[in-house]
Protein backbone atom coordinates (compact mmCIF):
# COMPACT_ATOMS: atom_id res chain seq x y z
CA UNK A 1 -37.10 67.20 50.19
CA UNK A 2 -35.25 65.74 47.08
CA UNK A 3 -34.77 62.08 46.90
CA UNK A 4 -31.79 60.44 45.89
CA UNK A 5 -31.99 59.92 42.06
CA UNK A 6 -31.90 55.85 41.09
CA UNK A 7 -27.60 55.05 40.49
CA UNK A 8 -26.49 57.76 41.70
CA UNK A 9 -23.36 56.37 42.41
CA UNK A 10 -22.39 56.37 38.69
CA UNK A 11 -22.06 59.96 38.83
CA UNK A 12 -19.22 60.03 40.47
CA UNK A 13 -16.30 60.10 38.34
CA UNK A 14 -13.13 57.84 38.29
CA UNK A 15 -10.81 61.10 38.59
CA UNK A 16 -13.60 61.93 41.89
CA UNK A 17 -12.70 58.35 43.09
CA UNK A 18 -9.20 58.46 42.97
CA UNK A 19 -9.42 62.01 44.29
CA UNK A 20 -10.99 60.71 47.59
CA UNK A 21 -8.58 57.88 47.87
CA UNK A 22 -9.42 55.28 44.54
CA UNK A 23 -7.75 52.28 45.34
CA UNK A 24 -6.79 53.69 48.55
CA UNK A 25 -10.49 53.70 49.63
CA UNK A 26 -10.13 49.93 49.30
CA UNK A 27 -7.62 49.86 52.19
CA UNK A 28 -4.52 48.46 50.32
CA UNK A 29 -0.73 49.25 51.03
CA UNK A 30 0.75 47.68 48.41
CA UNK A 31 4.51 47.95 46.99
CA UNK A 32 5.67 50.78 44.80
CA UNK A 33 5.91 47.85 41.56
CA UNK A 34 2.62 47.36 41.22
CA UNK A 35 1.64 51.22 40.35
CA UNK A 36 3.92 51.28 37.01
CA UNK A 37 2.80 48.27 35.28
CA UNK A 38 1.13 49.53 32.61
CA UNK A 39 3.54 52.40 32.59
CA UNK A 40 5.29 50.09 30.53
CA UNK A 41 5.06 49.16 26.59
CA UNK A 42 2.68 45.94 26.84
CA UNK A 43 5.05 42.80 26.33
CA UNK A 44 3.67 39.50 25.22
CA UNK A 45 3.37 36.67 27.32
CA UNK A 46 7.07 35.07 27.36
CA UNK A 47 7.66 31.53 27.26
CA UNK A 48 8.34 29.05 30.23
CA UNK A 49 11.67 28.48 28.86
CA UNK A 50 12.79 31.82 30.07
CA UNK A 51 14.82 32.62 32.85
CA UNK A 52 15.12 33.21 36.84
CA UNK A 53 17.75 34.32 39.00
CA UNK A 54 18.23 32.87 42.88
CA UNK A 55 21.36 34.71 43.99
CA UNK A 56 22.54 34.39 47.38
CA UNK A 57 24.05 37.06 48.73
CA UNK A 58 26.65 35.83 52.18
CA UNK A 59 26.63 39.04 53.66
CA UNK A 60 29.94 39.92 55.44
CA UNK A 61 32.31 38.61 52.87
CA UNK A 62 32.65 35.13 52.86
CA UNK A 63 36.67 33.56 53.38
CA UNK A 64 37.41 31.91 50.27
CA UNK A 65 40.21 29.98 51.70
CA UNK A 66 37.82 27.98 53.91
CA UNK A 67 34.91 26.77 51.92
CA UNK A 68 35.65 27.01 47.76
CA UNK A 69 39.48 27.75 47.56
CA UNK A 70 41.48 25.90 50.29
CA UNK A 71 44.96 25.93 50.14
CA UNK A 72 45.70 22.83 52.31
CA UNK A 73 50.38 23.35 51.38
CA UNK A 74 50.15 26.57 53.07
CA UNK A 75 50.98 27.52 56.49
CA UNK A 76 48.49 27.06 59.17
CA UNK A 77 48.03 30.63 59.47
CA UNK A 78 46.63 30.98 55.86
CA UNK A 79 45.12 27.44 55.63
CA UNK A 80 43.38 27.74 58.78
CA UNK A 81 42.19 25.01 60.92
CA UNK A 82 39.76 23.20 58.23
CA UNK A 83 41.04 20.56 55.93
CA UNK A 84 40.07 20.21 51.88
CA UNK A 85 38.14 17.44 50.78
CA UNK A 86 38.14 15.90 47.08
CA UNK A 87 34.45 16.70 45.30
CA UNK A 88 32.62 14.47 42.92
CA UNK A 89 35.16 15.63 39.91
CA UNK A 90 38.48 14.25 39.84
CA UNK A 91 41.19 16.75 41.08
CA UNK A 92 39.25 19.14 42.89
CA UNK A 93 38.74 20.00 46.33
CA UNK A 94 36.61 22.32 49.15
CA UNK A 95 36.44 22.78 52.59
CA UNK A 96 35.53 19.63 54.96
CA UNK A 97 32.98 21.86 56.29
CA UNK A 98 30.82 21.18 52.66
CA UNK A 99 30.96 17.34 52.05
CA UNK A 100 27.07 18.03 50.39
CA UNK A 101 27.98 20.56 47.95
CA UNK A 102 31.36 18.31 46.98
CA UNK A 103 29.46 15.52 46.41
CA UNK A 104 27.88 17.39 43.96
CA UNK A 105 30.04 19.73 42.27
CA UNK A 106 29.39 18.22 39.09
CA UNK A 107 26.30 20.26 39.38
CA UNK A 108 28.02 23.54 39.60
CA UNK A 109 30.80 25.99 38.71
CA UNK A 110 33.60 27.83 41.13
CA UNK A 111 34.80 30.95 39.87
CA UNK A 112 37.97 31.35 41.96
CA UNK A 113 39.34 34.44 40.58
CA UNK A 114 36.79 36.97 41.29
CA UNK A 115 38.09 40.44 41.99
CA UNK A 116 37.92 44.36 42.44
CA UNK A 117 39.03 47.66 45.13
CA UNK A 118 36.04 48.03 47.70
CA UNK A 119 36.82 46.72 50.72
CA UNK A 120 33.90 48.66 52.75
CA UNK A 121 30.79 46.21 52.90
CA UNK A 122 28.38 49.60 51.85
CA UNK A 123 30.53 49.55 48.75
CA UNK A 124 31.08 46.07 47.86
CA UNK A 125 27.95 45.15 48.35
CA UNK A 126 27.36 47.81 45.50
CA UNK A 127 29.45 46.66 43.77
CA UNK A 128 28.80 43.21 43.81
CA UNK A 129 25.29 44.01 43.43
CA UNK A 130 25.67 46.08 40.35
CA UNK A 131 27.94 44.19 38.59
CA UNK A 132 30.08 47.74 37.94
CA UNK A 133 33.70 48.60 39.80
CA UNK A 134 32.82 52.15 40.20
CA UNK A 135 28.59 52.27 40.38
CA UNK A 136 26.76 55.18 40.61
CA UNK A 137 24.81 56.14 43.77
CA UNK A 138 21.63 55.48 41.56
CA UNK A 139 23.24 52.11 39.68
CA UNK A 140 20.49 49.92 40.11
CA UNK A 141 21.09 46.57 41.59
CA UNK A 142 20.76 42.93 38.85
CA UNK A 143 16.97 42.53 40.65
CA UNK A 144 15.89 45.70 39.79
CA UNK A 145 17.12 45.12 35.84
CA UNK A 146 15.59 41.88 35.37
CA UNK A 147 11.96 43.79 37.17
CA UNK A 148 12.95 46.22 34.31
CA UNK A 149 13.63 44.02 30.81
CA UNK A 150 11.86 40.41 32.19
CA UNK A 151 8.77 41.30 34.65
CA UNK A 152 6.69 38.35 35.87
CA UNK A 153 4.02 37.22 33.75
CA UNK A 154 1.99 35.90 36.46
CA UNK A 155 0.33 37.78 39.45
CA UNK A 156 3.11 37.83 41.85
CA UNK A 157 6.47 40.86 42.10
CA UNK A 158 8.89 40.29 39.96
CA UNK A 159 11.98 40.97 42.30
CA UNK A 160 12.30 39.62 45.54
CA UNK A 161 14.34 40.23 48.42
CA UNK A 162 13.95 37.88 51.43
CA UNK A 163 15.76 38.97 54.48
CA UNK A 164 16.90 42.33 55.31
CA UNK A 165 20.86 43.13 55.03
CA UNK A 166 22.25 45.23 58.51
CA UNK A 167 23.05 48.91 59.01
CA UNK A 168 26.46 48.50 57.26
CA UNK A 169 25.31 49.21 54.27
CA UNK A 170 23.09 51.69 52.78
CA UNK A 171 19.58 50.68 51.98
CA UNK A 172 20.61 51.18 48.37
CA UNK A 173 19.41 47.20 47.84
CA UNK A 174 15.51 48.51 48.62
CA UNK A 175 15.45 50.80 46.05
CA UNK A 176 15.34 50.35 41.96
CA UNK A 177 18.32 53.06 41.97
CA UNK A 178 17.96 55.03 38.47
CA UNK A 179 14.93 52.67 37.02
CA UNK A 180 12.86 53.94 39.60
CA UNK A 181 11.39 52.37 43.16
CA UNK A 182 8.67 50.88 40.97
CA UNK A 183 11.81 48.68 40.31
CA UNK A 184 12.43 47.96 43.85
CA UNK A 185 12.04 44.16 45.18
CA UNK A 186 9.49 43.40 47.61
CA UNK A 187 11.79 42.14 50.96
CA UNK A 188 10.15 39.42 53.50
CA UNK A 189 11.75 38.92 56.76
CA UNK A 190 13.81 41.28 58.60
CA UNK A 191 16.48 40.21 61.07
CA UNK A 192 14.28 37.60 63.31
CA UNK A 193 11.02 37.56 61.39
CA UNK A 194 11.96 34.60 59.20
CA UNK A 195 10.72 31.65 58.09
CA UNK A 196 12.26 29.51 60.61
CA UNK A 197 10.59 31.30 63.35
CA UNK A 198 7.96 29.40 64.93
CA UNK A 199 4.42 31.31 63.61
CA UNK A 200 5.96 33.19 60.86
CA UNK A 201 3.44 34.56 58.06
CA UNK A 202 3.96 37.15 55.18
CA UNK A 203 1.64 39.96 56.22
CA UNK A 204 2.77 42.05 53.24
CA UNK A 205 -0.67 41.26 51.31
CA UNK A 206 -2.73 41.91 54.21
CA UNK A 207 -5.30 45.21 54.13
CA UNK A 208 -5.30 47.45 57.09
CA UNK A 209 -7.28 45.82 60.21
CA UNK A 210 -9.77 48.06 60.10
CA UNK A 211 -10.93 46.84 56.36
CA UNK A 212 -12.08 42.79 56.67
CA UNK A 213 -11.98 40.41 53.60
CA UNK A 214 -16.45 42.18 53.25
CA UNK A 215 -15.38 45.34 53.74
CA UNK A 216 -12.81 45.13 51.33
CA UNK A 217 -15.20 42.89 48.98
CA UNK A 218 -18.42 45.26 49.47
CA UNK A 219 -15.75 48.72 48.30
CA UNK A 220 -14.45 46.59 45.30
CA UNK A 221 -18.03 45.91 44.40
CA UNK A 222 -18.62 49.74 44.51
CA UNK A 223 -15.50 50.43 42.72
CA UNK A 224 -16.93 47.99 39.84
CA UNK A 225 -19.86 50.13 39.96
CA UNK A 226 -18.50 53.59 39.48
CA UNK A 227 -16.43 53.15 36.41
CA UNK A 228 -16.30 50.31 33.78
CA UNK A 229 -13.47 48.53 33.31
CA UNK A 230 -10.65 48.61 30.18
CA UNK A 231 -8.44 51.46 31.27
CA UNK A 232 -4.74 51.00 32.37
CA UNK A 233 -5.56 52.42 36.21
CA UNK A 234 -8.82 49.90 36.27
CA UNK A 235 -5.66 47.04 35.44
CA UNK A 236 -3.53 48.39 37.94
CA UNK A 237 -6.46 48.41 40.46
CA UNK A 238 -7.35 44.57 39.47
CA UNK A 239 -4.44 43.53 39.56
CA UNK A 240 -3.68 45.23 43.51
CA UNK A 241 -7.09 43.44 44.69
CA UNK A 242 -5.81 40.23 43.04
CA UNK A 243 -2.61 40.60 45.26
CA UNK A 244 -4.26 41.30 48.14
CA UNK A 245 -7.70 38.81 48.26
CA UNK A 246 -6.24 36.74 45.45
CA UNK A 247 -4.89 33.12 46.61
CA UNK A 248 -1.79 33.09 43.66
CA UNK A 249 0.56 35.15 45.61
CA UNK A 250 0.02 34.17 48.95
CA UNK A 251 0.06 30.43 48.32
CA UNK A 252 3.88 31.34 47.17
CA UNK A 253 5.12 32.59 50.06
CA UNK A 254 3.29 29.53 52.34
CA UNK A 255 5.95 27.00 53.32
CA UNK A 256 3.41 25.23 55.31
CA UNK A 257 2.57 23.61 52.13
CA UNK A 258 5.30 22.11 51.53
CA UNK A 259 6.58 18.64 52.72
CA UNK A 260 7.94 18.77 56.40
CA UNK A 261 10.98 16.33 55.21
CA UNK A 262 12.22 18.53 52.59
CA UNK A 263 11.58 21.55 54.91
CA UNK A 264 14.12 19.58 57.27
CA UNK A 265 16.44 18.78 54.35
CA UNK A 266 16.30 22.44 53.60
CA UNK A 267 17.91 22.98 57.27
CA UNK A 268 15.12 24.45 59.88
CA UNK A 269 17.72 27.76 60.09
CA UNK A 270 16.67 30.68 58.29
CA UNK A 271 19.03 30.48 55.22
CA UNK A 272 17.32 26.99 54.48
CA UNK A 273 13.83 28.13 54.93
CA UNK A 274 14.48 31.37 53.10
CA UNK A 275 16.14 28.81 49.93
CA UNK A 276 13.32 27.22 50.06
CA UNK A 277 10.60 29.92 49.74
CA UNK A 278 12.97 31.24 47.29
CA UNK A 279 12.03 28.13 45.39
CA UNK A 280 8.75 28.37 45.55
CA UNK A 281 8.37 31.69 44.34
CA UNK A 282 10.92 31.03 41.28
CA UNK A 283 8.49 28.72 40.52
CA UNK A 284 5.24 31.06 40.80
CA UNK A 285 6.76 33.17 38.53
CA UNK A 286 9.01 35.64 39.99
CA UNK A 287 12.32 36.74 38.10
CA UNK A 288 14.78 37.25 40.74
CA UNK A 289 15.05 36.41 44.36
CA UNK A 290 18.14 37.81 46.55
CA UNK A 291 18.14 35.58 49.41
CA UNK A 292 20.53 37.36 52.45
CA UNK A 293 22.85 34.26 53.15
CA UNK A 294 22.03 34.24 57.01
CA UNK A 295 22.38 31.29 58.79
CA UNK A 296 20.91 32.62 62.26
CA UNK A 297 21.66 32.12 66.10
CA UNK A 298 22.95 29.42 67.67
CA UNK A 299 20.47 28.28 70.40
CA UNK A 300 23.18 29.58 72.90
CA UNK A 301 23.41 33.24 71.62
CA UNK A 302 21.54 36.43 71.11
CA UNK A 303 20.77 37.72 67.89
CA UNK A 304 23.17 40.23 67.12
CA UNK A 305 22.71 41.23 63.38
CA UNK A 306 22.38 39.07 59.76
CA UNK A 307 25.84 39.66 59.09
CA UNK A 308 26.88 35.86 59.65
CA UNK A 309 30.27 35.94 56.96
CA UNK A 310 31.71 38.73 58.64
CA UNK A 311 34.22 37.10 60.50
CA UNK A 312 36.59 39.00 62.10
CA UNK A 313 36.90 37.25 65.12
CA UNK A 314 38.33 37.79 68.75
CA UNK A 315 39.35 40.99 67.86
CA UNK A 316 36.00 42.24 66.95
CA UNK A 317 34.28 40.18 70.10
CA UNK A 318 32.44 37.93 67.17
CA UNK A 319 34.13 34.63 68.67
CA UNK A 320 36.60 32.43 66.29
CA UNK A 321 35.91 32.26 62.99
CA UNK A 322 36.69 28.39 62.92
CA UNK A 323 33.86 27.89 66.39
CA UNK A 324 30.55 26.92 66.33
CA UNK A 325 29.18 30.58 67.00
CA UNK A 326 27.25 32.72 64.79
CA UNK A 327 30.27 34.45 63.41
CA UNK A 328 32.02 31.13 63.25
CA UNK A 329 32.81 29.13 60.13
CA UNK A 330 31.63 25.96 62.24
CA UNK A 331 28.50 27.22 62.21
CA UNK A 332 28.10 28.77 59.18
CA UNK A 333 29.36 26.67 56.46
CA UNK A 334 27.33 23.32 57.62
CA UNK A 335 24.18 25.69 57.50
CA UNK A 336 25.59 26.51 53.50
CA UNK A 337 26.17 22.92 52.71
CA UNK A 338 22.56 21.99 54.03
CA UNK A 339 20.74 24.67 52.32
CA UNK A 340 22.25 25.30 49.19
CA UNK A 341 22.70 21.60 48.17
CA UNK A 342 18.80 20.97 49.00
CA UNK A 343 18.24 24.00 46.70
CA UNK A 344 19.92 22.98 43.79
CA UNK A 345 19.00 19.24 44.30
CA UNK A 346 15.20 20.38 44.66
CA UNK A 347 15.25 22.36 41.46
CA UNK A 348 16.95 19.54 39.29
CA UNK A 349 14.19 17.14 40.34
CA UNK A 350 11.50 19.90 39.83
CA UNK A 351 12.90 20.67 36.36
CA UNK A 352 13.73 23.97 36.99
CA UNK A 353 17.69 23.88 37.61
CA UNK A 354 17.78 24.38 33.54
CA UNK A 355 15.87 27.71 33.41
CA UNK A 356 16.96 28.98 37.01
CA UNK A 357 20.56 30.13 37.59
CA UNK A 358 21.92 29.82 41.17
CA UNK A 359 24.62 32.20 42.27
CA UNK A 360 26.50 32.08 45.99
CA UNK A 361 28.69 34.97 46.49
CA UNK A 362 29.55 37.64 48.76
CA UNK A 363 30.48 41.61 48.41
CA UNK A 364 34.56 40.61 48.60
CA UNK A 365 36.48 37.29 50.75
CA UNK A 366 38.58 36.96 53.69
CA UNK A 367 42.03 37.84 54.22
CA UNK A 368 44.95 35.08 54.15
CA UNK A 369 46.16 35.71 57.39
CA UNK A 370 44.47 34.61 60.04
CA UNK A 371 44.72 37.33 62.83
CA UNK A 372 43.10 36.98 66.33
CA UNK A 373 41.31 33.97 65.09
CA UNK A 374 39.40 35.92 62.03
CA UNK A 375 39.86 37.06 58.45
CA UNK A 376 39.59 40.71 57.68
CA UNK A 377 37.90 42.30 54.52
CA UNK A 378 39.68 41.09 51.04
CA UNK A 379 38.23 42.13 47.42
CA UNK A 380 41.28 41.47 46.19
CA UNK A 381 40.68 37.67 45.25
CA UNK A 382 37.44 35.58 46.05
CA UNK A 383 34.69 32.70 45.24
CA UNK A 384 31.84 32.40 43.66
CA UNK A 385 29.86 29.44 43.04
CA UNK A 386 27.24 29.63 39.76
CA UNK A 387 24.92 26.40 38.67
CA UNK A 388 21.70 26.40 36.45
CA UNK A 389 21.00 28.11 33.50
CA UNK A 390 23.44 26.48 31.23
CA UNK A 391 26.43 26.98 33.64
CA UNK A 392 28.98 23.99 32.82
CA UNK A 393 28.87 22.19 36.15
CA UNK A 394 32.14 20.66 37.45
CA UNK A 395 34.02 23.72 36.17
CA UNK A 396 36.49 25.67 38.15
CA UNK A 397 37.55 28.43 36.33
CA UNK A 398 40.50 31.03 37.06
CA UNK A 399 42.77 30.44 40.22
CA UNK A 400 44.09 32.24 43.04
CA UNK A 401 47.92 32.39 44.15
CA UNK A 402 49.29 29.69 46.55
CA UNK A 403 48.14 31.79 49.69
CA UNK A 404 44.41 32.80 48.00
CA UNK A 405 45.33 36.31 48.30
CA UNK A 406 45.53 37.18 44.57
CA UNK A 407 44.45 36.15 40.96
CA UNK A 408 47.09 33.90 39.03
CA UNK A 409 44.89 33.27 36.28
CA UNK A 410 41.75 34.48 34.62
CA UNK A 411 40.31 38.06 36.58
CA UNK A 412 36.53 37.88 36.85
CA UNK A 413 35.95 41.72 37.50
CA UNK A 414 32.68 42.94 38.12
CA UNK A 415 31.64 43.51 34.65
CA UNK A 416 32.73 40.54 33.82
CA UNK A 417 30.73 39.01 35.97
CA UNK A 418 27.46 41.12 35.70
CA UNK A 419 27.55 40.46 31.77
CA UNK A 420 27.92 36.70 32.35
CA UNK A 421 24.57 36.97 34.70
CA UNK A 422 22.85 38.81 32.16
CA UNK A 423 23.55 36.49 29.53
CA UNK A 424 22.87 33.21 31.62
CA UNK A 425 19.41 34.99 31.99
CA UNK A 426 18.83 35.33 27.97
CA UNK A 427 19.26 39.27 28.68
CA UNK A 428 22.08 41.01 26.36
CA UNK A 429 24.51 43.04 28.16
CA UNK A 430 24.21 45.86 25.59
CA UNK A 431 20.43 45.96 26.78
CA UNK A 432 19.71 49.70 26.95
CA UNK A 433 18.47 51.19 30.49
CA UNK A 434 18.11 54.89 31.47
CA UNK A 435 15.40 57.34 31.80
CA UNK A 436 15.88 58.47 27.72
CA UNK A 437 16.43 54.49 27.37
CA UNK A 438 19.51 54.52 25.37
CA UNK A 439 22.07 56.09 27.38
CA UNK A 440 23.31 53.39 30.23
CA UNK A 441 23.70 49.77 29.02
CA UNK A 442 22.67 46.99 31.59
CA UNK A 443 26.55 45.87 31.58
CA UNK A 444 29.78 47.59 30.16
CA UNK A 445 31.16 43.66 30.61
CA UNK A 446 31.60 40.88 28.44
CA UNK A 447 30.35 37.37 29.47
CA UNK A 448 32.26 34.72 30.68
CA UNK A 449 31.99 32.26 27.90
CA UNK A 450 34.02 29.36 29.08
CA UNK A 451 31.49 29.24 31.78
CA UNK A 452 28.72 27.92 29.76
CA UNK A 453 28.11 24.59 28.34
């Protein structure tokens, strides 16, 4: 009977691991991002001056006429119910629903004149997302760009979507469109697994049950054995392991570290928490965090879907859109106000308001006319709200007409606005995308210059 020769292991081949499973064997389901990163051209390390993205996305279509744009001389039907309330800069006002964020607003920019045709929420959302009037099936969304032409330089995703968006649009926002799905953001939290939940935990680095932290240790180990290191898969491989048994990604998504005060100034609702681990993992390294603007159930109510700014009211059984429900402005906007003024008030004292740029927007506004006690769907003329990353705060630029159902001044179309993103994140517009990587810039817009300081 033969015996097994000494290191015998060694014989088999890296192309025989990976045939039986490679990094598979290990147990690790890991997101498609990871597998291309040394598909890439090697980039040097880029300096900590360089820029993130936050952008919060109010799913539903936010009504401009209540919160950034209120037109207090109109009739009640268009004003609504809310009064305006003067901000921090001379002149201007916003809702009464947002006395945080107008305290404030020299910290920030309104865009009041943004605009374009989709009034579906599948295609505004692409739209908005895209930063193009007329994407592409396959136009990728700003996330999946910055993965693209700024990838983290630390050991955590570069794009990140936290919370899911509902079954009105299509999952276009989980994919990296024509970059590729290793382009695609990692998403935490869908509908009520959120932070806010009592017990919540990202589970996204764990292995499979079956493989414990020894297990997965003791196949590493024979991994290390089989092949010596220096190749681009052996990187790749690391770098999974890191992610998975590694403490630098996982400490990023852990709001039990932080400070239960400024978890409460956050707002203990999931569009607070979800700011605030948005935070955290802008400052671990990632590029670009969507955030779904949901602002959860009141304690009274079932969860119906994310879709909080969608308020259409009695006639669509979602309750007034000026109550205290969960399709109700009562509700909503104080959740906004908490949330988004801890955010930027958080990243000014962290240092990090001046390399991160905020954005608040949804796929289109409300309607002028109030109808049934709700707004319907208008891209004609909305809000945006921009701060960080040399925005001029206390801005408002362009307007809207006396009833805030059309530009007067200063259009902000989509690639308008998608160009002024890209250069508030040091990324040209011209930047060339594309599978031949010439053919489809990253905007056809120009920036916003009067925006900046």
């Amino acid at each position: 009977m033969s015996a097994t020769p000494p290191n015998s292991h060694r014989m088999l081949s890296r192309r025989r691991l990976l045939q039986v499973g490679g990094i598979g064997a290990l147990g690790l389901n890991l997101p498609h991002f990871l597998r291309a990163a040394e598909q890439e051209p090697r980039r040097t390390p880029r300096p900590s001056s360089e820029k993130s993205c936050i952008f919060i996305v109010q799913y539903g279509g936010c009504s401009h006429i209540d919160s950034f744009d209120p037109k207090p001389a109109a009739p009640e039907e268009i004003r609504g119910a809310f009064k305006s309330i003067p901000t921090s800069i001379p002149g201007q006002r916003i809702g009464e629903m947002l006395p945080r964020l107008a305290a404030m607003a020299d910290r920030y920019c309104l865009v009041r004149s943004m605009t374009h045709r989709d009034s579906g929420h599948d295609g505004g959302m692409h739209v908005c997302m895209t930063g193009h009037s007329a994407p592409l099936v396959e136009t990728p969304y700003f996330g999946s760009v910055m993965a693209k032409v700024r990838p983290s330089t630390t050991n955590v995703p570069s794009y990140v979507w936290v919370q899911n968006l509902a079954g009105d649009v299509q999952p276009r926002y989980l994919n990296g469109g024509f970059l590729g799905p290793k382009y695609s953001p990692m998403r935490i939290g869908t509908d009520l697994d959120n932070p806010s939940a009592p017990g919540f935990r990202v589970s996204a680095f764990d292995p499979p049950k079956e493989n414990s932290p020894e297990r997965l240790k003791d196949r590493w180990d024979l991994l290390n054995a089989m092949e010596p290191s220096g190749d681009n898969m052996r990187r790749y491989q690391e770098r999974a392991v890191d992610l998975v048994a590694g403490p630098e990604a996982r400490k990023a998504f852990d709001l039990d570290r932080e400070n239960t005060k400024l978890r409460d100034r956050y707002g203990r609702h999931p569009l607070g928490q979800n700011l605030l681990m948005a935070r955290r993992l802008i400052e671990s390294g990632v590029r670009l965090v969507s955030v779904t603007a949901w602002c959860g159930t009141p304690p009274t109510e079932k969860f119906r879907n994310v879709q909080t700014w969608d308020m259409h009211g009695e006639g669509a059984g979602l309750g007034g859109i000026f109550g205290k429900g969960a399709f109700g402005l009562g509700w909503a906007l104080p959740n906004l106000d908490q949330g988004v003024s801890a955010l930027l008030e958080d990243l000014e004292l962290r240092g990090l308001l001046e390399d991160t740029l905020v954005v608040l927007v949804g796929e289109f506004g409300r309607s002028p006319k109030v109808v049934k006690a709700g707004r319907d769907h208008w891209p004609a003329c909305y809000s945006a709200l921009l701060a960080g990353a040399g925005i001029r705060g206390g801005l408002i630029y362009g307007a809207s007409d006396v009833q805030g159902g059309y530009v007067r001044d200063c259009p902000v179309k989509p690639e308008q606005f998608g160009a002024t993103l890209f250069h508030a994140l040091g990324v040209s517009p011209e930047t060339r995308l594309g599978a031949d990587g010439f053919t489809k810039p990253a905007s056809t817009g120009q920036p916003v210059m009067e925006l900046f300081a």
